[in-house]
C-alpha atoms as a PDB file:
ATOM      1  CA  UNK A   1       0.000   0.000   0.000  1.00  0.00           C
ATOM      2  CA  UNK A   2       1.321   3.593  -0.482  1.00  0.00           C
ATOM      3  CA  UNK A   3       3.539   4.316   2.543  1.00  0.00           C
ATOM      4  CA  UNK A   4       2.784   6.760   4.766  1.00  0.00           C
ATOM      5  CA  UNK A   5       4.072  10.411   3.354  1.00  0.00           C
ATOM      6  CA  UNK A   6       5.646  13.701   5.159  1.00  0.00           C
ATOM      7  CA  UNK A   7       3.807  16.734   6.295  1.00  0.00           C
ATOM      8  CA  UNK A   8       1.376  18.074   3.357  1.00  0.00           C
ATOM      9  CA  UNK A   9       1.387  21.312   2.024  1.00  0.00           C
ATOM     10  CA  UNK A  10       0.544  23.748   0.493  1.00  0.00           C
ATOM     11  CA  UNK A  11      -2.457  25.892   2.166  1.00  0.00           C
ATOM     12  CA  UNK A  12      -4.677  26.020  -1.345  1.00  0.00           C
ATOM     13  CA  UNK A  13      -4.887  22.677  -3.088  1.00  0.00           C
ATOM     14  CA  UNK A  14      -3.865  22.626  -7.198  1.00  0.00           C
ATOM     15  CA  UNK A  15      -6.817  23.453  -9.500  1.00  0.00           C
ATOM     16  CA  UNK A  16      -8.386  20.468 -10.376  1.00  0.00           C
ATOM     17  CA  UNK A  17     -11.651  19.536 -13.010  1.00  0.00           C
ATOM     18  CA  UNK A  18     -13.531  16.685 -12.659  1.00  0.00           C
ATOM     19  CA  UNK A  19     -13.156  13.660 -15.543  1.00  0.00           C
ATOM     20  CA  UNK A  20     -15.764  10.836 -15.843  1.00  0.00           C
ATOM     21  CA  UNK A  21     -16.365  11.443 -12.044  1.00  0.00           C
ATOM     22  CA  UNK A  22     -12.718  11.079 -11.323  1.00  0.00           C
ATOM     23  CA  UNK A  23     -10.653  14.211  -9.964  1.00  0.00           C
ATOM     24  CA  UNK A  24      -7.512  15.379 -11.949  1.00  0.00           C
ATOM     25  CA  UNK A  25      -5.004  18.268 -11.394  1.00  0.00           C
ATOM     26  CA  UNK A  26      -2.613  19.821 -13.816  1.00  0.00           C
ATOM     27  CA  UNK A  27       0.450  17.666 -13.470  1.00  0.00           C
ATOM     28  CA  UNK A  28       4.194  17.635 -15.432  1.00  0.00           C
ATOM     29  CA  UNK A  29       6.148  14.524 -16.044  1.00  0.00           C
ATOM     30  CA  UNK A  30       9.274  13.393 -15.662  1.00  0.00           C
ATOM     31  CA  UNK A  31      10.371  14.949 -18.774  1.00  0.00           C
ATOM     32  CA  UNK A  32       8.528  18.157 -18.078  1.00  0.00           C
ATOM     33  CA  UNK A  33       5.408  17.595 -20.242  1.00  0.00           C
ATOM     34  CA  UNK A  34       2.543  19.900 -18.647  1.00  0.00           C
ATOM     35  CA  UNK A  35      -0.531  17.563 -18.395  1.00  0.00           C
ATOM     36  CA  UNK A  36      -3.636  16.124 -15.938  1.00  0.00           C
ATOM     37  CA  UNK A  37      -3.095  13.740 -13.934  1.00  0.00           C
ATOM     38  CA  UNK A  38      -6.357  11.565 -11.436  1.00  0.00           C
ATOM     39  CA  UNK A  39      -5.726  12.311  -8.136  1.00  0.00           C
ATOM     40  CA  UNK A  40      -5.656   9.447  -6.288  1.00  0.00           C
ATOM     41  CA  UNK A  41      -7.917   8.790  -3.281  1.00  0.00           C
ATOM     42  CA  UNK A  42      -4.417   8.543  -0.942  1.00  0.00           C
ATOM     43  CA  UNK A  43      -4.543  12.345  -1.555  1.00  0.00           C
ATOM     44  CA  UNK A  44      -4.580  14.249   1.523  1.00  0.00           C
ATOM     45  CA  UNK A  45      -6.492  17.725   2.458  1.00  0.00           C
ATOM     46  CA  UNK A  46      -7.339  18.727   6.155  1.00  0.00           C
ATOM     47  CA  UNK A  47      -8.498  22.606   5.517  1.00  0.00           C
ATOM     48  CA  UNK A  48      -8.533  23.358   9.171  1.00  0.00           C
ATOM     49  CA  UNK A  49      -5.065  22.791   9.907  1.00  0.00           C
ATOM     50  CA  UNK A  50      -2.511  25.367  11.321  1.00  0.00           C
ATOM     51  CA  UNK A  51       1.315  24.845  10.143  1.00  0.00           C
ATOM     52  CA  UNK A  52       4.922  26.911   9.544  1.00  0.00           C
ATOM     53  CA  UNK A  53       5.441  26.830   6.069  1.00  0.00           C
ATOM     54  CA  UNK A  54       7.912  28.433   3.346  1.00  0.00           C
ATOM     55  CA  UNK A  55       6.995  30.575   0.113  1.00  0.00           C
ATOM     56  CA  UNK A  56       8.985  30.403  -2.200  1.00  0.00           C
ATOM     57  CA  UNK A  57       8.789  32.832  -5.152  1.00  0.00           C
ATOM     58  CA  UNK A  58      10.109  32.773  -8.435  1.00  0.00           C
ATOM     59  CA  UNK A  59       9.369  35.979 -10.774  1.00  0.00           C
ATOM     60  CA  UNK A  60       6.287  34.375 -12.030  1.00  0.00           C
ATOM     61  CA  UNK A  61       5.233  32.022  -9.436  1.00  0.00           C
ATOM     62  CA  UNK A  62       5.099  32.045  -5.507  1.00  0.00           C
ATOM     63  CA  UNK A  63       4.278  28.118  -3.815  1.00  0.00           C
ATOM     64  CA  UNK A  64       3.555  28.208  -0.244  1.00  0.00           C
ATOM     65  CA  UNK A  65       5.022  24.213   1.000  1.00  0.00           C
ATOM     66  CA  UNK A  66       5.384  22.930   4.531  1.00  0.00           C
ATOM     67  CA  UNK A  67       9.444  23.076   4.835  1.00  0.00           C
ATOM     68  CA  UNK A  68       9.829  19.106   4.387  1.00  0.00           C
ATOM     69  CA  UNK A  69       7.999  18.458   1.569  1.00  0.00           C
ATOM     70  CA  UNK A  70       9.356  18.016  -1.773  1.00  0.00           C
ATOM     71  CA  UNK A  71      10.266  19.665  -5.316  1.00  0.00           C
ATOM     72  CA  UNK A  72      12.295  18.830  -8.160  1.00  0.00           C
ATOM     73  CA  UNK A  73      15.161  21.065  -8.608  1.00  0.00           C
ATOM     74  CA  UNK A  74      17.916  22.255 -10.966  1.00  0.00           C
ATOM     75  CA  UNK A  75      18.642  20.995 -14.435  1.00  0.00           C
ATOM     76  CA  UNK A  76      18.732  16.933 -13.214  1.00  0.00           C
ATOM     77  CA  UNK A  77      15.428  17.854 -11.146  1.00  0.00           C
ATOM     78  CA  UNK A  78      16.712  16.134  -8.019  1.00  0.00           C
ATOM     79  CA  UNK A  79      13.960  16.165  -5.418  1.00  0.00           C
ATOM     80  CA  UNK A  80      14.390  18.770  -2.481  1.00  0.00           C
ATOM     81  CA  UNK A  81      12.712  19.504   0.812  1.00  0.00           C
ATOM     82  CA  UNK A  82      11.342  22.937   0.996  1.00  0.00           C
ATOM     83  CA  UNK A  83      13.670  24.123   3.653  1.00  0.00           C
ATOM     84  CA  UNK A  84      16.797  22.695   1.391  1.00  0.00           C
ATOM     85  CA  UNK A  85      16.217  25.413  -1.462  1.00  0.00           C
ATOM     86  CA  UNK A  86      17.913  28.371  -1.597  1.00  0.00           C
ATOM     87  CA  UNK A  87      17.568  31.567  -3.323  1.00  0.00           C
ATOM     88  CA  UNK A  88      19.096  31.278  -6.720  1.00  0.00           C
ATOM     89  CA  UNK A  89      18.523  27.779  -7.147  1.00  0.00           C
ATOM     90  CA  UNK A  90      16.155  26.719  -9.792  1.00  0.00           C
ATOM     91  CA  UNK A  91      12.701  25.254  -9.520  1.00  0.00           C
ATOM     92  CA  UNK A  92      10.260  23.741 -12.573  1.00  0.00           C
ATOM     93  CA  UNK A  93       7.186  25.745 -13.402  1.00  0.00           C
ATOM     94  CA  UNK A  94       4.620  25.456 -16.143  1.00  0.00           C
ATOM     95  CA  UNK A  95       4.416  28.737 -17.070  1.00  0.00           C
ATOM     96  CA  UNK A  96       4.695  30.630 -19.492  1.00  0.00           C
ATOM     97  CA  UNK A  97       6.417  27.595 -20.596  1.00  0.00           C
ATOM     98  CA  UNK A  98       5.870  23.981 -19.747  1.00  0.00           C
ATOM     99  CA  UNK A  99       8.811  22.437 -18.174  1.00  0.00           C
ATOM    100  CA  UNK A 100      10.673  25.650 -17.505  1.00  0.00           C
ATOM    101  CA  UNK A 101      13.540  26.206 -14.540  1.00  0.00           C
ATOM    102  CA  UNK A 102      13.170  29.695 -13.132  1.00  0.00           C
ATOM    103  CA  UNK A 103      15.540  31.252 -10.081  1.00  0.00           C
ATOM    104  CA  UNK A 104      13.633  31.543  -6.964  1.00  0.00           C
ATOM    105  CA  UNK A 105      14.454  35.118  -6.075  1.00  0.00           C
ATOM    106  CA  UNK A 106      13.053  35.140  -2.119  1.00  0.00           C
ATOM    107  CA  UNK A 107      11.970  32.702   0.414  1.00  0.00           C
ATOM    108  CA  UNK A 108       9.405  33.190   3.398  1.00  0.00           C
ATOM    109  CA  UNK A 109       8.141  31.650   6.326  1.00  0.00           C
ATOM    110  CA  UNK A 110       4.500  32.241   7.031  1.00  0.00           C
ATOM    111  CA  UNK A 111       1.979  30.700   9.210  1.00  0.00           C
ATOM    112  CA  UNK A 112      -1.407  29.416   7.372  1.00  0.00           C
ATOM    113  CA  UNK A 113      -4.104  27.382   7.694  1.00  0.00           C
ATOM    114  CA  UNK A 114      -4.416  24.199   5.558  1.00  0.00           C
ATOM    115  CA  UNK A 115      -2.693  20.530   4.733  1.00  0.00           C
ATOM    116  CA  UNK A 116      -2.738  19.228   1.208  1.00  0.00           C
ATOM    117  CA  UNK A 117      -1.387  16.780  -0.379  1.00  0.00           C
ATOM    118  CA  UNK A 118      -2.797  15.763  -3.793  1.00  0.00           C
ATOM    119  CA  UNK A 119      -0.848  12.208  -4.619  1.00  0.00           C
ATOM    120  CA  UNK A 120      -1.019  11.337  -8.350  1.00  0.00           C
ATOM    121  CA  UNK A 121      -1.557   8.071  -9.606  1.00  0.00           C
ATOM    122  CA  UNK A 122       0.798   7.896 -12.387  1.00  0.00           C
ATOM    123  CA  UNK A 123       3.700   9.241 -11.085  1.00  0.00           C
ATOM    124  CA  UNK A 124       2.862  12.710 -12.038  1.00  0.00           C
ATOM    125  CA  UNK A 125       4.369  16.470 -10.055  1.00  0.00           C
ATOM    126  CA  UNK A 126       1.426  18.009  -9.205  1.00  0.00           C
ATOM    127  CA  UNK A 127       1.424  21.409 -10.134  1.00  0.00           C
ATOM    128  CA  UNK A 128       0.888  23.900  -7.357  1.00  0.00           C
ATOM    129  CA  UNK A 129       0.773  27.690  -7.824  1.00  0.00           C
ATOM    130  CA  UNK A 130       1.977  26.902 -11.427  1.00  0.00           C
ATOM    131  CA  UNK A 131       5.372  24.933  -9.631  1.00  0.00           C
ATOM    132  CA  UNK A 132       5.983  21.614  -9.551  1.00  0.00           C
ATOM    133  CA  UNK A 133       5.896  19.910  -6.927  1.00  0.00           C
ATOM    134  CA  UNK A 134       6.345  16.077  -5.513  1.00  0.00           C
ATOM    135  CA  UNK A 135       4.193  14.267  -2.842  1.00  0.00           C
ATOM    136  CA  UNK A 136       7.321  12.249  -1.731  1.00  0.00           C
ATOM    137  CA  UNK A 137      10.421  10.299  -2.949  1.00  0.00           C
ATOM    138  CA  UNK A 138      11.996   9.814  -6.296  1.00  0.00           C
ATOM    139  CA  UNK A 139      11.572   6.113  -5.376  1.00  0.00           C
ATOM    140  CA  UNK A 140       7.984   6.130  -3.735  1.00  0.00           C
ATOM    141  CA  UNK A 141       6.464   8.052  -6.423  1.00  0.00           C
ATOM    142  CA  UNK A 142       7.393   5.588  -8.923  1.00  0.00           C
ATOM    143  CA  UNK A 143       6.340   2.523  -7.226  1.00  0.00           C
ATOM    144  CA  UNK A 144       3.510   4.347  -6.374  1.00  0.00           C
ATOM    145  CA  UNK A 145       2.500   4.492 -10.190  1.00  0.00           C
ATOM    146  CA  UNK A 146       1.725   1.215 -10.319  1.00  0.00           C
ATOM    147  CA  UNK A 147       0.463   0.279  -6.880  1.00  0.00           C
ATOM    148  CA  UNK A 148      -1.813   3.068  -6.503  1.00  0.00           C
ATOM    149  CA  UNK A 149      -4.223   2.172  -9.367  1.00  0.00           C
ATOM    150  CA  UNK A 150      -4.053  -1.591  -8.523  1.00  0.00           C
ATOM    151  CA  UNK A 151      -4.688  -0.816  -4.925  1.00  0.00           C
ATOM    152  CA  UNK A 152      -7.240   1.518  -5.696  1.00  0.00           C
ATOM    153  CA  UNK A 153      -9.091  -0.684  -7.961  1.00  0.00           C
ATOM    154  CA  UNK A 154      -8.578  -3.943  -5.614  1.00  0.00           C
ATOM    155  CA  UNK A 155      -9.593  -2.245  -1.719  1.00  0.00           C
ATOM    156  CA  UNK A 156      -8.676   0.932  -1.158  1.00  0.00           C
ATOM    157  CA  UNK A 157     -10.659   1.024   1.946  1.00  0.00           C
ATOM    158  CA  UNK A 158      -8.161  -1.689   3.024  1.00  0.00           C
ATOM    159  CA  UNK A 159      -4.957  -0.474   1.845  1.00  0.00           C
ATOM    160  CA  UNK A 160      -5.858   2.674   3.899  1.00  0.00           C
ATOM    161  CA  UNK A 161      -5.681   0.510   7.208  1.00  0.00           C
ATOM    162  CA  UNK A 162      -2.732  -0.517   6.283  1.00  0.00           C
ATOM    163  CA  UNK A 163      -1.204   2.982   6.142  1.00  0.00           C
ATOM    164  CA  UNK A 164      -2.678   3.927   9.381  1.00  0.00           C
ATOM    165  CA  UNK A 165      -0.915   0.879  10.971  1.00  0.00           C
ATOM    166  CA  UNK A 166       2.872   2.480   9.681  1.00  0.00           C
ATOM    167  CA  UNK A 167       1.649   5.807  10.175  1.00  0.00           C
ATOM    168  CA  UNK A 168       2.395   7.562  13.670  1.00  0.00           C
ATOM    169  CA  UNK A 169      -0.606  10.371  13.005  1.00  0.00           C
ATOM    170  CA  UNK A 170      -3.904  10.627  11.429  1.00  0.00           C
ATOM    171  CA  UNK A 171      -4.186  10.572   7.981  1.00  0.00           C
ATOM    172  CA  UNK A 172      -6.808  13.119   6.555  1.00  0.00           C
ATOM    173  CA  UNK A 173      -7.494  11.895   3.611  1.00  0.00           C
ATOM    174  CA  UNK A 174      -9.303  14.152   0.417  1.00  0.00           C
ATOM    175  CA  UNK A 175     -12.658  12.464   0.774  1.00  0.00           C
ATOM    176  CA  UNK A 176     -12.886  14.079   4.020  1.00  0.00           C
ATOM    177  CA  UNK A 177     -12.793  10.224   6.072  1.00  0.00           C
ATOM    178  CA  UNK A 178     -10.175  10.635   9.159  1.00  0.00           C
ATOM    179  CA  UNK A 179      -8.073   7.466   9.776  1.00  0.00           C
ATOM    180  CA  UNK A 180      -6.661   7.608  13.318  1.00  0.00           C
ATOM    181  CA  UNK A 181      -3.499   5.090  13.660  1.00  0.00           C
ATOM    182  CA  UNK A 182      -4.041   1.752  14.615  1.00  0.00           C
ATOM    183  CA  UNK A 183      -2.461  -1.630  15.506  1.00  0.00           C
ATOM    184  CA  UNK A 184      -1.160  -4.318  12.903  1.00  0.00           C
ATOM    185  CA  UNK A 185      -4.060  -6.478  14.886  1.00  0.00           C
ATOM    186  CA  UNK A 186      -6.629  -4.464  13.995  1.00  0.00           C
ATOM    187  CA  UNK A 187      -5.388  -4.342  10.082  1.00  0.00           C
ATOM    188  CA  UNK A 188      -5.451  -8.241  10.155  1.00  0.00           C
ATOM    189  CA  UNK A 189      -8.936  -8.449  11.574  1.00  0.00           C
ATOM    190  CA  UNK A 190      -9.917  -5.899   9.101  1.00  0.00           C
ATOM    191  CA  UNK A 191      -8.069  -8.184   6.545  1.00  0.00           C
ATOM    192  CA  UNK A 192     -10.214 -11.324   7.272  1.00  0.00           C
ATOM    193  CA  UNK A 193     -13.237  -9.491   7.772  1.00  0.00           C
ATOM    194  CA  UNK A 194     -12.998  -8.336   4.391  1.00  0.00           C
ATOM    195  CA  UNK A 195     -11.981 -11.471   2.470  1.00  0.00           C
ATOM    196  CA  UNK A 196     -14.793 -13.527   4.272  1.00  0.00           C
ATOM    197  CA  UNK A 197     -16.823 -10.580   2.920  1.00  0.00           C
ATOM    198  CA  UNK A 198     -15.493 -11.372  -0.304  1.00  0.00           C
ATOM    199  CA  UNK A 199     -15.617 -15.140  -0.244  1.00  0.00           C
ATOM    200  CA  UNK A 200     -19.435 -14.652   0.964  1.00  0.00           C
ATOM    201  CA  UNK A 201     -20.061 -12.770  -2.130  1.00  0.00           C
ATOM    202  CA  UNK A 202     -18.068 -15.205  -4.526  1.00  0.00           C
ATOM    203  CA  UNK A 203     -20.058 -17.843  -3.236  1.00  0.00           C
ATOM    204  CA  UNK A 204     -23.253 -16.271  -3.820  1.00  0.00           C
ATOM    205  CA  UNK A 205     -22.644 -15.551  -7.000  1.00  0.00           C
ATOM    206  CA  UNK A 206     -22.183 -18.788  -7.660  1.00  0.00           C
ATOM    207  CA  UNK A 207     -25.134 -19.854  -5.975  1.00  0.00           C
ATOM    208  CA  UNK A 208     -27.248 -17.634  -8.051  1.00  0.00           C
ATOM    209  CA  UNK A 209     -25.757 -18.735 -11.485  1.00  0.00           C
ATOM    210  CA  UNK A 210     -26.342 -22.140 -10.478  1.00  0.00           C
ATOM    211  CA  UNK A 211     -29.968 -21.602  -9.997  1.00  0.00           C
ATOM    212  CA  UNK A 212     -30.344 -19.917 -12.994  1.00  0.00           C
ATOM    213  CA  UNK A 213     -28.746 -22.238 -14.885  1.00  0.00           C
ATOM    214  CA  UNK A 214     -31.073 -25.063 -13.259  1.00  0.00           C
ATOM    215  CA  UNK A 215     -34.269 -23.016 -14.277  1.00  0.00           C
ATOM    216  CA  UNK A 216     -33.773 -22.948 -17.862  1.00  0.00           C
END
């Protein structure tokens, strides 16, 4: 299941527009193609939420991030914390040009109100503020790619237990559901409660083929 991830940021959550019910948000890739990518259900948003975080501005762009979460930098766009940028480095943003490093010129600390943390599921940089930005590790995010849609399409319900079991502190997750932490115990009773579930329903789909096979 997707592991559990760092402080979220920023205080207002990427623009996002809604796709065959699904939720997407501008994203770039690797190679710094500006596109959408569906925000996954492991996304995290608690609106309430006081934190320290650090603006960072660029002459086109300002994103506000908690100080240990992530962003790729410089020409090899090596993931950074927040609080490990400095003033002339260079950050991605998609505009006026897809893809494009520009010098942040100042950085600020400021107090606001509000966690998010939209998590892609394909491996996408969510675009925030019109910068790029990254949910967690190189490594993590591309696992991720490929768990998160299986998980999601398998139990995500479950798979959410199993974060709150590695996970020291709630997880607020996008939906709005709360998921306090909990023991590895309690994520194997959910476990078997839910494959009994889904042997009960196996089996009565069965059942109920059976009999209408027998009625014709």
């Amino acid at each position: 299941a997707p592991t559990a991830r760092p402080p979220p940021s920023p205080p207002s959550p990427p623009a996002t527009r809604s796709s065959r019910r699904r939720r997407t948000a501008p994203s770039l890739s690797m190679p710094g193609t500006l596109g959408f990518d569906v925000v996954s259900s492991f996304s995290l948003a608690d609106p309430s939420a006081k934190a320290a975080f650090l603006s960072l501005t660029t002459a086109t762009a300002t994103v506000t991030l908690t100080p240990t979460h992530k962003l790729p930098a410089g020409p090899a766009k090596a993931l950074k914390q927040a609080s490990e940028v400095a003033v002339g480095e260079t950050v991605w943003i998609a505009s006026p040009a897809a893809g494009t490093l520009a010098p942040v010129l100042g950085i600020a600390s400021v107090e606001a109100e509000g966690l998010h943390s939209p998590l892609t599921k394909h491996g996408g940089w969510p675009v925030v503020d019109g910068v790029a930005t990254s949910y967690n590790s190189a490594a993590v995010v591309a696992r991720n790619k490929y768990l998160v849609p299986l998980v999601e399409a398998v139990c995500p319900s479950l798979a959410r237990l199993v974060v709150a079991a590695v996970s020291p502190k709630a997880m607020h997750y996008i939906d709005g559901e709360v998921v306090e932490p909990i023991s590895s115990l309690e994520v194997a009773a959910a476990v078997a409660v839910t494959l009994t579930a889904a042997g009960a329903g196996v089996l009565a789909r069965a059942q109920a083929r059976a009999f209408v096979s027998a009625s014709y």
